[in-house]
C-alpha atoms as a PDB file:
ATOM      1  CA  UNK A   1       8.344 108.755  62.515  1.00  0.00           C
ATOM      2  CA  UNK A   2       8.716 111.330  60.170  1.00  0.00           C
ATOM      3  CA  UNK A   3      11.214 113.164  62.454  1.00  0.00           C
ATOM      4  CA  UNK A   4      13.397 110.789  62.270  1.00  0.00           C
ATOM      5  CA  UNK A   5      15.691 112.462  60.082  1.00  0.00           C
ATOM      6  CA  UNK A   6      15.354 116.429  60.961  1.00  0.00           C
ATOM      7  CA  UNK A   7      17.788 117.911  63.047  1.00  0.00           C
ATOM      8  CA  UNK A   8      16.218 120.226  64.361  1.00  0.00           C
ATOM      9  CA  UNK A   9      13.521 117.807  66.372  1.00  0.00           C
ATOM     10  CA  UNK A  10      15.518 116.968  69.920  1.00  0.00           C
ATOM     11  CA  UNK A  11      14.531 112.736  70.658  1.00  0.00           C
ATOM     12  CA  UNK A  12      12.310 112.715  73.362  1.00  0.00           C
ATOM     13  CA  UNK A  13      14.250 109.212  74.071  1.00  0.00           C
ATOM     14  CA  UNK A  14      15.285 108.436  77.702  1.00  0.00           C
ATOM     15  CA  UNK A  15      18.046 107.069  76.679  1.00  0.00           C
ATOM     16  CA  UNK A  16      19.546 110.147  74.889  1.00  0.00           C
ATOM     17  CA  UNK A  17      18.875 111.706  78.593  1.00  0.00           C
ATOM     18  CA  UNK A  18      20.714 109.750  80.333  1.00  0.00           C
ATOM     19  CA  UNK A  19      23.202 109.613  77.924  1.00  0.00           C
ATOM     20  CA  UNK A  20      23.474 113.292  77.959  1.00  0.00           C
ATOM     21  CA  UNK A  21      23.714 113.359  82.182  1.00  0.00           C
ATOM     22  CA  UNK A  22      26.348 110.615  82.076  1.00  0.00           C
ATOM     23  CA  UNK A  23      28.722 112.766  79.826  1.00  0.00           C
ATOM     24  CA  UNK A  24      27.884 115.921  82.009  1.00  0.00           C
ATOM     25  CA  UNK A  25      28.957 113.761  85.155  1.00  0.00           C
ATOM     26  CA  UNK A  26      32.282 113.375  83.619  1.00  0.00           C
ATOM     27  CA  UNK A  27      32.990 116.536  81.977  1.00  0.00           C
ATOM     28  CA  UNK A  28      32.815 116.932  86.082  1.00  0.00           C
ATOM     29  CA  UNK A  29      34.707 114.776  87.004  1.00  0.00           C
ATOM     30  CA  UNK A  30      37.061 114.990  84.541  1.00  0.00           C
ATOM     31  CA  UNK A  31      37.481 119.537  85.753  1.00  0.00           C
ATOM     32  CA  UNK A  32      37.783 118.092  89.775  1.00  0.00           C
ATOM     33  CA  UNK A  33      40.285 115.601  88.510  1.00  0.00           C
ATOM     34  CA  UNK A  34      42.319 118.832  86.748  1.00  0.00           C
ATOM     35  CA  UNK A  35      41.671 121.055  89.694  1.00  0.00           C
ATOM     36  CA  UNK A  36      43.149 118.796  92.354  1.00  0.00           C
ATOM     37  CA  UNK A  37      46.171 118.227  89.795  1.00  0.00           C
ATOM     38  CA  UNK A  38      46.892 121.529  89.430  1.00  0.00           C
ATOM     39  CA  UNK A  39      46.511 122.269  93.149  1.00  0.00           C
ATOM     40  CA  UNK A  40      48.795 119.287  93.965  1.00  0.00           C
ATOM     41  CA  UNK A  41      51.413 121.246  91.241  1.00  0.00           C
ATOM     42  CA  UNK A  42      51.221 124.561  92.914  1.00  0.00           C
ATOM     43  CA  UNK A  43      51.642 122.929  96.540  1.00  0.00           C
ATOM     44  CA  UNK A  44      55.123 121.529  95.586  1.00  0.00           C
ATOM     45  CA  UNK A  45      56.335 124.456  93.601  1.00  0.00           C
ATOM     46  CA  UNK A  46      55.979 126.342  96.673  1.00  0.00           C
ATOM     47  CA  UNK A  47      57.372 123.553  99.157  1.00  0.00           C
ATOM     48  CA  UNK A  48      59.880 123.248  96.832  1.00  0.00           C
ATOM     49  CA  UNK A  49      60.898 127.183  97.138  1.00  0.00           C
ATOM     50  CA  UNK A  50      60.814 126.990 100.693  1.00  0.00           C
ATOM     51  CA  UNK A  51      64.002 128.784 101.928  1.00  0.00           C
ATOM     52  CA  UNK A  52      65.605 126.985 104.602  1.00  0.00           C
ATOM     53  CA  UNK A  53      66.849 129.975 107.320  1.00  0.00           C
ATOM     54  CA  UNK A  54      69.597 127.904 108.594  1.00  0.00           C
ATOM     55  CA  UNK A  55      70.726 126.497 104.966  1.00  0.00           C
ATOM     56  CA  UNK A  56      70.750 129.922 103.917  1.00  0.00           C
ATOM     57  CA  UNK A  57      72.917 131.361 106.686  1.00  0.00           C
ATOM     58  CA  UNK A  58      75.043 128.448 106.248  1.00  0.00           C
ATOM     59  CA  UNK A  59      75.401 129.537 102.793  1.00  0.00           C
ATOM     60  CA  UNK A  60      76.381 133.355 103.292  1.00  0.00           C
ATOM     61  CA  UNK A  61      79.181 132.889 104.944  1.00  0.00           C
ATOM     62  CA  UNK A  62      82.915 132.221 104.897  1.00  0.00           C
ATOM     63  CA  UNK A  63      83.573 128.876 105.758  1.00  0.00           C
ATOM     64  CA  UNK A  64      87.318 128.019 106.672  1.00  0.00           C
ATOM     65  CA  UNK A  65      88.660 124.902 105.216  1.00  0.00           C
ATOM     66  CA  UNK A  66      90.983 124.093 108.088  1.00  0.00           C
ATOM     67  CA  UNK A  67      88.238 124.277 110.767  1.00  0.00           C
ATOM     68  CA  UNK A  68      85.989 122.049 108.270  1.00  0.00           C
ATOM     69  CA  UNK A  69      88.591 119.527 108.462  1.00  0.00           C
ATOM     70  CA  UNK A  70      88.895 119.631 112.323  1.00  0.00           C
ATOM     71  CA  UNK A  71      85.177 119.048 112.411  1.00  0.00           C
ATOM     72  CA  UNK A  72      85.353 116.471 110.405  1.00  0.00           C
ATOM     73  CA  UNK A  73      87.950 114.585 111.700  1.00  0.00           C
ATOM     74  CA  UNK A  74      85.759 115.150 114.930  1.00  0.00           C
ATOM     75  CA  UNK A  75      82.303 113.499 113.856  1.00  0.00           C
ATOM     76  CA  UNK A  76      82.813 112.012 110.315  1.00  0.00           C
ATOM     77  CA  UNK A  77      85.972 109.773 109.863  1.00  0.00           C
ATOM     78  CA  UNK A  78      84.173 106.968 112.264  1.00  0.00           C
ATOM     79  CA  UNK A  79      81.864 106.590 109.081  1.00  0.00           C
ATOM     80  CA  UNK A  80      83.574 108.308 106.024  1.00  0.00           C
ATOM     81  CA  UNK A  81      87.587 107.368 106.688  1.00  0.00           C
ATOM     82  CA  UNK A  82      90.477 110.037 107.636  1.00  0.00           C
ATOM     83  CA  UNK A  83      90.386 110.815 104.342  1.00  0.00           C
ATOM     84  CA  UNK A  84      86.931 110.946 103.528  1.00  0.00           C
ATOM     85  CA  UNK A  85      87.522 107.627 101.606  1.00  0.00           C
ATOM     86  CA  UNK A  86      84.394 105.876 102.801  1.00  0.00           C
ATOM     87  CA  UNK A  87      84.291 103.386 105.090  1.00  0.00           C
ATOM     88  CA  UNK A  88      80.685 102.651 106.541  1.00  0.00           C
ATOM     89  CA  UNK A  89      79.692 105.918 105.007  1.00  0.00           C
ATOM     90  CA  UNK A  90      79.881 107.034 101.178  1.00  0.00           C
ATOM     91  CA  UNK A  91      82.943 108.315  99.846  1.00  0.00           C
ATOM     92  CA  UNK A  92      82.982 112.184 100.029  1.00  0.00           C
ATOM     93  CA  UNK A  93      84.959 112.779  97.455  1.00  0.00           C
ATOM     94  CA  UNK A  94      83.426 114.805  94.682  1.00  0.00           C
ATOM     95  CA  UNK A  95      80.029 115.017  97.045  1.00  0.00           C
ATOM     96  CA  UNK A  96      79.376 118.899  96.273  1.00  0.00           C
ATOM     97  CA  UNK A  97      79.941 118.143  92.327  1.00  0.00           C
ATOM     98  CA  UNK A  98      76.998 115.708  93.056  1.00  0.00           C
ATOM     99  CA  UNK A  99      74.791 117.412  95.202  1.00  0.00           C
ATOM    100  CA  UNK A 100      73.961 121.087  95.958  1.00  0.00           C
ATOM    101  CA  UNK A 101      74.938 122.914  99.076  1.00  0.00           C
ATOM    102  CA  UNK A 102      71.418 122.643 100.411  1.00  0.00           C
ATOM    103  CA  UNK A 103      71.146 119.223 100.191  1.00  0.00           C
ATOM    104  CA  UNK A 104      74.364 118.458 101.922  1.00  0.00           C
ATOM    105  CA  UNK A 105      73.057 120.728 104.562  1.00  0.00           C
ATOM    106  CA  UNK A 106      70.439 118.605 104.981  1.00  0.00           C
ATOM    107  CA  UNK A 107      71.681 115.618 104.862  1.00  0.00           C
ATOM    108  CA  UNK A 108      73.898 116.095 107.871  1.00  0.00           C
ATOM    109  CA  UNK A 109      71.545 118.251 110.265  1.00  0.00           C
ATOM    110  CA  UNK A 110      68.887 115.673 109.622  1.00  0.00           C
ATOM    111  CA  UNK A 111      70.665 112.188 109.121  1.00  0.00           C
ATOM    112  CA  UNK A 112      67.989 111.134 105.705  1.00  0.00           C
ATOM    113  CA  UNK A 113      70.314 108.056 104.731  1.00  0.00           C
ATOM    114  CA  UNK A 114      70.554 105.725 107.654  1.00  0.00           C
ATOM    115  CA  UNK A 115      72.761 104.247 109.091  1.00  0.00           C
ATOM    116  CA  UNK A 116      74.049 108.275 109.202  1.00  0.00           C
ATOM    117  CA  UNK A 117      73.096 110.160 112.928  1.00  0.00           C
ATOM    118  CA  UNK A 118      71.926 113.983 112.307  1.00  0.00           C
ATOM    119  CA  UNK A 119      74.194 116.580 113.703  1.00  0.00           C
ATOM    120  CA  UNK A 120      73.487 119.615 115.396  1.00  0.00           C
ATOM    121  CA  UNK A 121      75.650 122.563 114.554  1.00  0.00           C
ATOM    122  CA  UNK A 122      75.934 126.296 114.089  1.00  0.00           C
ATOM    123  CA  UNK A 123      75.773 127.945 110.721  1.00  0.00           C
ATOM    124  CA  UNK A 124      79.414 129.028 110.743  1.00  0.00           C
ATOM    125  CA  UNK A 125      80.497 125.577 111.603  1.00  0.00           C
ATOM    126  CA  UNK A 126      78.438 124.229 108.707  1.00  0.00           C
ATOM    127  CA  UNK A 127      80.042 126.776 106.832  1.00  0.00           C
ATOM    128  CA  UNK A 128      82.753 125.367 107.693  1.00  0.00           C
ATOM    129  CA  UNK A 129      82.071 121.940 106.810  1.00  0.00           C
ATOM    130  CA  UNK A 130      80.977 122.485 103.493  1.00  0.00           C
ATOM    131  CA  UNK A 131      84.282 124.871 103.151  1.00  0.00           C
ATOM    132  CA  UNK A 132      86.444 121.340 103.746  1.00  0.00           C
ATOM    133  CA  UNK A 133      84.034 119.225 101.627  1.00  0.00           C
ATOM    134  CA  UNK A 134      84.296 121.670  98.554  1.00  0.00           C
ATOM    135  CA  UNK A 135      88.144 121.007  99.107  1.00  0.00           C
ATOM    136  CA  UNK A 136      87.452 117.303  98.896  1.00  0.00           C
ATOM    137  CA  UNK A 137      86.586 117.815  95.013  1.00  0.00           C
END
């Protein structure tokens, strides 16, 4: 009883023991919980920096506007309109203001927004594509 008060006597209580295993389970925890996070982080950061070889041909070269607009008067104005008005697709006007390069890219090689089909085509004639959309803006 007399040790009540000095701090320097631990408490032989089992109740302080338990205590103290509880809050060393979740100081666990709690560092698994962080490591997955920050494992999850780094996974996307390098998913998300994942160069695309055909995007980034696509990208590198000269596109010519006039073939773009054969090709698209080809396989797009069933959806988009002559004009690229819209019509059972979206409106293409402005599209590269709104999205990036890439993303167009992808868009059309792998048809993400249904009801749109996924085209296959060579880099040059994506070039070219993207050539005729940039004209659209």
């Amino acid at each position: 009883m007399f040790h009540d008060n000095d701090p320097f006597v631990k408490s032989s209580s089992p109740i302080g023991i338990e205590n103290n295993k509880a809050t060393g389970k979740g100081f666990i925890a709690l560092l698994l919980l962080s490591l997955i996070c920050c494992l999850a982080i780094l996974f996307w950061f390098i998913s998300a920096s994942h160069i695309d070889p055909f995007s980034q041909a696509s990208k590198n070269l000269k596109g010519s506007t006039e073939r773009g607009a054969s090709l698209f008067r080809m396989n797009c104005v069933g959806c988009h309109g002559i004009s690229a008005q819209g019509l059972v697709g979206p409106d293409l006007h402005g599209v590269t203001s709104r999205h990036n390069d890439k993303k167009i890219i992808n868009q059309i090689i792998k048809g993400l927004t249904p009801p749109m089909p996924s085209f296959e085509m060579d880099p040059q004639s994506m070039a070219d594509l993207l050539s005729y959309l940039h004209s659209l803006s």
